[in-house]
N, C-alpha and C. Protein backbone atom coordinates (compact mmCIF):
# COMPACT_ATOMS: atom_id res chain seq x y z
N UNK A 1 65.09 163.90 115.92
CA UNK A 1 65.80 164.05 114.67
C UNK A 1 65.37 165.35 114.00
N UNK A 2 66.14 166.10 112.99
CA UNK A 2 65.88 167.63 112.76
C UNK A 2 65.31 166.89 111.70
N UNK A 3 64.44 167.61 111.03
CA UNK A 3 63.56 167.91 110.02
C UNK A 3 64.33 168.65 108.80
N UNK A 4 64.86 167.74 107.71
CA UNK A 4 65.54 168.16 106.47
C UNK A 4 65.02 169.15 105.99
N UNK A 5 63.56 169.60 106.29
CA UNK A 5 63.17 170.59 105.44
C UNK A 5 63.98 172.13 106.20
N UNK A 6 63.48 171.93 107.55
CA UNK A 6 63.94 172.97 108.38
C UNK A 6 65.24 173.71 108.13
N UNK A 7 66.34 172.60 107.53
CA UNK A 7 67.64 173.19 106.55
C UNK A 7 67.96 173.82 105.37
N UNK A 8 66.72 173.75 104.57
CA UNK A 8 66.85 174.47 103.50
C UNK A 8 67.09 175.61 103.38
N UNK A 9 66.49 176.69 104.28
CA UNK A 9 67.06 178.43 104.38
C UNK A 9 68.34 178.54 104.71
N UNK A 10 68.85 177.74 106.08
CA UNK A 10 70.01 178.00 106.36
C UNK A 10 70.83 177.39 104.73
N UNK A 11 70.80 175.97 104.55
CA UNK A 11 71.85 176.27 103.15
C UNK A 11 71.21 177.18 102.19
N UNK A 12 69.99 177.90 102.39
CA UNK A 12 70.37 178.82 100.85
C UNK A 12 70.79 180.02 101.23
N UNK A 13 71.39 180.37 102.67
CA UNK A 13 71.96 181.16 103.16
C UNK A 13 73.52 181.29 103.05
N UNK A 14 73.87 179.76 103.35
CA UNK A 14 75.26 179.12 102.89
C UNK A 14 75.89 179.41 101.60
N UNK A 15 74.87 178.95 100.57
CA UNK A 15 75.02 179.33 99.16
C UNK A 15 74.96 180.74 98.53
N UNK A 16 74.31 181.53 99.11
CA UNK A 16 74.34 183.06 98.88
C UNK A 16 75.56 183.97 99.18
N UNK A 17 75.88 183.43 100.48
CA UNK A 17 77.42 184.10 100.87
C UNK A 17 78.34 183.10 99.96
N UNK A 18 78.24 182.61 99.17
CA UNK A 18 79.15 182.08 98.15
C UNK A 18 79.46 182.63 96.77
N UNK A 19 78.99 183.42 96.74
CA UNK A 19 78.43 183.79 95.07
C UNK A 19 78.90 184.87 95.21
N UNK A 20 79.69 185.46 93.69
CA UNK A 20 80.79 185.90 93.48
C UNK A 20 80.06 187.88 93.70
N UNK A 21 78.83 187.68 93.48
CA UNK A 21 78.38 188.82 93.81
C UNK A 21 79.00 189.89 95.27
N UNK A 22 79.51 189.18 96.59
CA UNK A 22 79.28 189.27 97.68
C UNK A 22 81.46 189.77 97.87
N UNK A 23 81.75 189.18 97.10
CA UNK A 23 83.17 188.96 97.03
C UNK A 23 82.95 190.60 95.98
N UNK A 24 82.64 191.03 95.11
CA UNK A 24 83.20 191.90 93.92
C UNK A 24 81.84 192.74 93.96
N UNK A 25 82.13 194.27 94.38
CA UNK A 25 79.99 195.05 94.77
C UNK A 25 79.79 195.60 93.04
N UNK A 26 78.54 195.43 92.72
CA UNK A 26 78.81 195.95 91.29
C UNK A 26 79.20 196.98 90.97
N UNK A 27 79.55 197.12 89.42
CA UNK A 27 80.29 198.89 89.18
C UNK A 27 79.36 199.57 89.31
N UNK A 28 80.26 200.79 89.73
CA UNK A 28 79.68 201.99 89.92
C UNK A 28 80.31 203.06 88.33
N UNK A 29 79.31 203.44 87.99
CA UNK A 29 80.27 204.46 87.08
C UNK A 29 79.64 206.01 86.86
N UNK A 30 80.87 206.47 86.96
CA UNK A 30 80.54 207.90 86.98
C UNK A 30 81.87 208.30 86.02
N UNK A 31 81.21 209.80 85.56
CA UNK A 31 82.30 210.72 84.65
C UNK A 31 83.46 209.85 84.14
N UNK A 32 83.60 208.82 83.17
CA UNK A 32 84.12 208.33 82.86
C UNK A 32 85.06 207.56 83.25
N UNK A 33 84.53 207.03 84.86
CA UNK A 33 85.52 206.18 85.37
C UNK A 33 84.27 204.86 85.93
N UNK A 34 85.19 203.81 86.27
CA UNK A 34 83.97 202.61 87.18
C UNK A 34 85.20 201.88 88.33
N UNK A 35 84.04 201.94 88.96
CA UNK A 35 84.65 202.00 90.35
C UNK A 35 84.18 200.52 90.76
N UNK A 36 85.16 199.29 91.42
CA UNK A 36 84.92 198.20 91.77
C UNK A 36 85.26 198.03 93.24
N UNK A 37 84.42 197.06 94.13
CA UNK A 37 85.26 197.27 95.46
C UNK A 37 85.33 195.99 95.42
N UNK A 38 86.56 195.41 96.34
CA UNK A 38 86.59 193.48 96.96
C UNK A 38 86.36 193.43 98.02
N UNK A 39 85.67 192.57 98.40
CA UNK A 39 85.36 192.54 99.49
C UNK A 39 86.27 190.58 100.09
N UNK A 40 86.69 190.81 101.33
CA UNK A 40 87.18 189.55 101.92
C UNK A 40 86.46 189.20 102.85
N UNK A 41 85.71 188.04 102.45
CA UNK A 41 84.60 187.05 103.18
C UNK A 41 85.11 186.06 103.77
N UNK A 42 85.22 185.85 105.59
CA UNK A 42 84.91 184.62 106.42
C UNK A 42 83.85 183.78 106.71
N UNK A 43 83.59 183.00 106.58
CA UNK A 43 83.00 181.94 107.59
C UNK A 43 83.17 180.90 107.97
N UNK A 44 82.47 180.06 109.06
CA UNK A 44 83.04 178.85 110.03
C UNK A 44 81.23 178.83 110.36
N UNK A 45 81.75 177.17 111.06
CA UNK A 45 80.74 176.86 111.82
C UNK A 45 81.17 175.80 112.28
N UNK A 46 79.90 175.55 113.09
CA UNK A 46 80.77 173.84 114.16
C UNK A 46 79.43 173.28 114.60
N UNK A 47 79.37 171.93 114.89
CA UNK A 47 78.30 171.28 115.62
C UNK A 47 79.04 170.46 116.53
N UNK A 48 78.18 170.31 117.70
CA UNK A 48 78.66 168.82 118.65
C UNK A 48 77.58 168.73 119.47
N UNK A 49 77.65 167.55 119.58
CA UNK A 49 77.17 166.30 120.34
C UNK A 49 77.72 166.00 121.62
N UNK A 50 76.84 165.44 122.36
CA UNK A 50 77.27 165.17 124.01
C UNK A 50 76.61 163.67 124.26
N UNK A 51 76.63 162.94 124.98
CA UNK A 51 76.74 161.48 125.59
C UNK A 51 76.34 161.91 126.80
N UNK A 52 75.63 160.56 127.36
CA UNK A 52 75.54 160.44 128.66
C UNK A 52 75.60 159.10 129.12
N UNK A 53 75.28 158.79 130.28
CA UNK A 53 76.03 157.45 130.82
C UNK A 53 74.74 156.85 132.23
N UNK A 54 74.59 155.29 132.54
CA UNK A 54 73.41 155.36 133.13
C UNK A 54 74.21 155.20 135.00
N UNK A 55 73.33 155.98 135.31
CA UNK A 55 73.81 156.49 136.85
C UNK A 55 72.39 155.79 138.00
N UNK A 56 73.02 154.28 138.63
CA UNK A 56 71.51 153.88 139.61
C UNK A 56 70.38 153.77 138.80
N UNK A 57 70.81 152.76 137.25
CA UNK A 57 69.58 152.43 136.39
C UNK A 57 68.75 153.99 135.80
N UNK A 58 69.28 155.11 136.02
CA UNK A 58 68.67 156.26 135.43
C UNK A 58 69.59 156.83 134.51
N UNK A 59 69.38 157.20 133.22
CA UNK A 59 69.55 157.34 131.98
C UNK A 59 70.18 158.98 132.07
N UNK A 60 71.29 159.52 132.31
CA UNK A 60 71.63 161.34 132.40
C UNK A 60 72.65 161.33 131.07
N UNK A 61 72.66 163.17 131.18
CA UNK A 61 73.47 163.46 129.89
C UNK A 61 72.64 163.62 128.41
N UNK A 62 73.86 163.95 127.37
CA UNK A 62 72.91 164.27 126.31
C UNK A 62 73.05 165.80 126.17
N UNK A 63 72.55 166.37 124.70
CA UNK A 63 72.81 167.83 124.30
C UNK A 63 73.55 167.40 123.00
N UNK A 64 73.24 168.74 122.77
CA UNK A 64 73.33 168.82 120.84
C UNK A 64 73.79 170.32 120.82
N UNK A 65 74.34 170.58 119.86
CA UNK A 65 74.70 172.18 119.98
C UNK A 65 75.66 172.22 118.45
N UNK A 66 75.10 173.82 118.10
CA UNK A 66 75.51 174.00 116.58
C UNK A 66 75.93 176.00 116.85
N UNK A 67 76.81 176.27 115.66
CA UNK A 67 76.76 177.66 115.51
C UNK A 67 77.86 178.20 114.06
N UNK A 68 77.54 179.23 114.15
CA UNK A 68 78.28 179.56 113.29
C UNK A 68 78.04 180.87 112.95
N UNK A 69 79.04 181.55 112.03
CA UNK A 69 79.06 183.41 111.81
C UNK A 69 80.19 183.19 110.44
N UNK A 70 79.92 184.95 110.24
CA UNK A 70 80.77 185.30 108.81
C UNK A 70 80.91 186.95 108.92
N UNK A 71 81.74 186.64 108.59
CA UNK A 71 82.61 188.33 108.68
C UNK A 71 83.07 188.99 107.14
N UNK A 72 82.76 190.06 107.04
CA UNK A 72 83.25 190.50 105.64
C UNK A 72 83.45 192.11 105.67
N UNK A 73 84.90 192.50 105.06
CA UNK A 73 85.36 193.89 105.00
C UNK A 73 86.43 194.15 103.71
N UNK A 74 85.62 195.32 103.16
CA UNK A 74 86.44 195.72 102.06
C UNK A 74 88.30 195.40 101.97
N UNK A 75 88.98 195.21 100.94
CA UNK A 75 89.81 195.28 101.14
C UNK A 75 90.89 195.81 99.83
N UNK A 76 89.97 196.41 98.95
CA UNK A 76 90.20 197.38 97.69
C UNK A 76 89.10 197.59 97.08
N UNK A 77 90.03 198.82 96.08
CA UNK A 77 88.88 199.41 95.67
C UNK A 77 89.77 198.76 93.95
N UNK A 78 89.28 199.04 92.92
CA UNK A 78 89.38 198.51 91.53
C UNK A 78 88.60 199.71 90.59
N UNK A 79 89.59 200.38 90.01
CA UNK A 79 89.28 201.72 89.58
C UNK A 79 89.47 201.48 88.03
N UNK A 80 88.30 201.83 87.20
CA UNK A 80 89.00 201.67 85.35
C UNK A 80 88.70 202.66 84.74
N UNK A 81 89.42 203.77 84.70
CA UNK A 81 89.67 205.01 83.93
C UNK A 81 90.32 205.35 82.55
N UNK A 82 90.22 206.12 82.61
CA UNK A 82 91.02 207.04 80.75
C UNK A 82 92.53 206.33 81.11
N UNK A 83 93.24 206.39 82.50
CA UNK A 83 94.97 206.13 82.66
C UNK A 83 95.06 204.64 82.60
N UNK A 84 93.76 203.65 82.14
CA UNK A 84 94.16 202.27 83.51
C UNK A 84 93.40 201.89 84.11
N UNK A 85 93.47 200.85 84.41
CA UNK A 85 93.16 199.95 85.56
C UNK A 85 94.33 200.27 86.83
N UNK A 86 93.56 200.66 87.91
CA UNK A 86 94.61 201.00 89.40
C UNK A 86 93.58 200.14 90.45
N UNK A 87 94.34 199.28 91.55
CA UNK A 87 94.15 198.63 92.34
C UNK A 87 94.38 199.27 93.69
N UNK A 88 94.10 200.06 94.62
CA UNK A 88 94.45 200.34 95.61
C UNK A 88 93.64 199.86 96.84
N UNK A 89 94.78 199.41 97.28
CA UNK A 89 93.91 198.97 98.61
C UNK A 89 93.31 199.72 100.11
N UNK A 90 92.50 199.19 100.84
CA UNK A 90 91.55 199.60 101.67
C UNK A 90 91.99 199.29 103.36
N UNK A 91 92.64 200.44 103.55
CA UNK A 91 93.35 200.36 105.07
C UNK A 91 92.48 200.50 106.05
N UNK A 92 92.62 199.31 107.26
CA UNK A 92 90.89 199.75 108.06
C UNK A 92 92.40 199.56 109.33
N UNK A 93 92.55 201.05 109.95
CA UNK A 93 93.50 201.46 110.56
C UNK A 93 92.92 201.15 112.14
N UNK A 94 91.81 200.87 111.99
CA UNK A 94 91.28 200.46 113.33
C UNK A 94 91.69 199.08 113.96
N UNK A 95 91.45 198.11 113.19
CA UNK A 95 91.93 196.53 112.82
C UNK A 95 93.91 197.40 112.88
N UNK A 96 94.56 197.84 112.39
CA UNK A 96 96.32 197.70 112.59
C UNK A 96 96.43 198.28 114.32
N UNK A 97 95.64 199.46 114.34
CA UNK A 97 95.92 199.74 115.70
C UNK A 97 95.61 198.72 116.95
N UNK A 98 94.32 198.41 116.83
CA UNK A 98 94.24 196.73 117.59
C UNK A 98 95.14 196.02 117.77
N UNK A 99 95.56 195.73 116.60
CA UNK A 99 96.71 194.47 116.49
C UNK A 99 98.38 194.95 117.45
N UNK A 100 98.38 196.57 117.11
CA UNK A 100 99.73 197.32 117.59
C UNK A 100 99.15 196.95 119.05
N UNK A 101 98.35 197.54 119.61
CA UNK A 101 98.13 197.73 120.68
C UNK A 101 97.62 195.96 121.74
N UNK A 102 97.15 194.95 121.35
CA UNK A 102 97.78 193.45 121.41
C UNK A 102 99.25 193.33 121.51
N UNK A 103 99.64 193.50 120.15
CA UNK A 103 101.22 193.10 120.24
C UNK A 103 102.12 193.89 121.15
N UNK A 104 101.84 195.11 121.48
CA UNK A 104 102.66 195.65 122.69
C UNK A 104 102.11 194.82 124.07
N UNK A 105 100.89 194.40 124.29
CA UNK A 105 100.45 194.03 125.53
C UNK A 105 101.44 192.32 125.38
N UNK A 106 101.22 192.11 124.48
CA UNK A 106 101.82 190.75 124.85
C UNK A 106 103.65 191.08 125.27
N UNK A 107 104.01 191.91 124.32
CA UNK A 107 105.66 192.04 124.83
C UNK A 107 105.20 192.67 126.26
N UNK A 108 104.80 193.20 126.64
CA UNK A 108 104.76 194.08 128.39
C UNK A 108 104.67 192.52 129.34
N UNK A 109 103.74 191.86 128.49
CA UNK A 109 103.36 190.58 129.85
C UNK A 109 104.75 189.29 129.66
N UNK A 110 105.58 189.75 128.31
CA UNK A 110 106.95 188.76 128.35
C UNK A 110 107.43 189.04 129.02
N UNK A 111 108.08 190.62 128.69
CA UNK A 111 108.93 191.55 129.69
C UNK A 111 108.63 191.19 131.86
N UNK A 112 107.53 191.06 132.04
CA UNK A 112 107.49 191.19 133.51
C UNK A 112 107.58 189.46 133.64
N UNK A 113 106.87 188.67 132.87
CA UNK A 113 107.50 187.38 133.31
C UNK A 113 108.83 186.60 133.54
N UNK A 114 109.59 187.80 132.50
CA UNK A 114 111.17 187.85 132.32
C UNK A 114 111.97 188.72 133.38
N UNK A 115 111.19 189.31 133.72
CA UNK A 115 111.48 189.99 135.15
C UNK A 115 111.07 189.31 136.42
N UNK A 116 110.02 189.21 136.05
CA UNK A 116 109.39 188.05 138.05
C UNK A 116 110.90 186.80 138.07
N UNK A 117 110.76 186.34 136.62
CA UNK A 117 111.73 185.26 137.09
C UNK A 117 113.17 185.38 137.65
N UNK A 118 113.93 186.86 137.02
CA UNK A 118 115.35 186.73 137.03
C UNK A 118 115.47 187.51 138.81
N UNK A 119 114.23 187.85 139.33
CA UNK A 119 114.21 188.10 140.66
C UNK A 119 114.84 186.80 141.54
């Protein structure tokens, strides 16, 4: 059995990526402007369990298994100047080209399945 104490870092790890700090970086201000960034935070996790079964009176099987991750990337900036408040957002052109370059691979692998077949 795990040891309740042994959980305490991980949830105050849980609870830290929660807090509004992590979502909004503090202002920055310069020459009469302050500069805000957002940030968009993932996370997940999962646990499972395994069974076993008795095989010739001997006892097999069994396992435990846990994990989890978090991902986070700007996704504006929040500007408050002499004109305004301006919101512009934060293009990570690396992440669209990925996605272009996926979405063409998947039409190429329709296209030839649509071809093998009408052979």
């Amino acid at each position: 059995m795990t040891d309740p104490h042994t959980l305490a870092p991980l949830m105050d790890k849980v609870y830290a990526a929660a807090q509004p700090g992590i979502v909004f970086s503090p202002p920055v201000e310069s020459s009469g402007y302050t500069i805000i960034t957002a940030t968009e935070v993932w996370s997940g996790g999962g646990f499972g369990m395994g069974s076993g079964q008795s095989l010739d009176g001997r006892e097999a099987g069994g396992g435990a298994g846990g994990g989890g991750g978090s991902r986070s990337r700007p996704v504006a900036a929040i500007t408050i100047g002499p004109e305004g408040v301006k919101v512009e957002p934060i293009v990570d052109v690396t992440q669209i080209a990925l996605a272009g370059i996926a979405a063409w691979g998947a039409i190429l692998v329709t296209l030839f399945r649509i071809a093998k077949k009408a052979r």
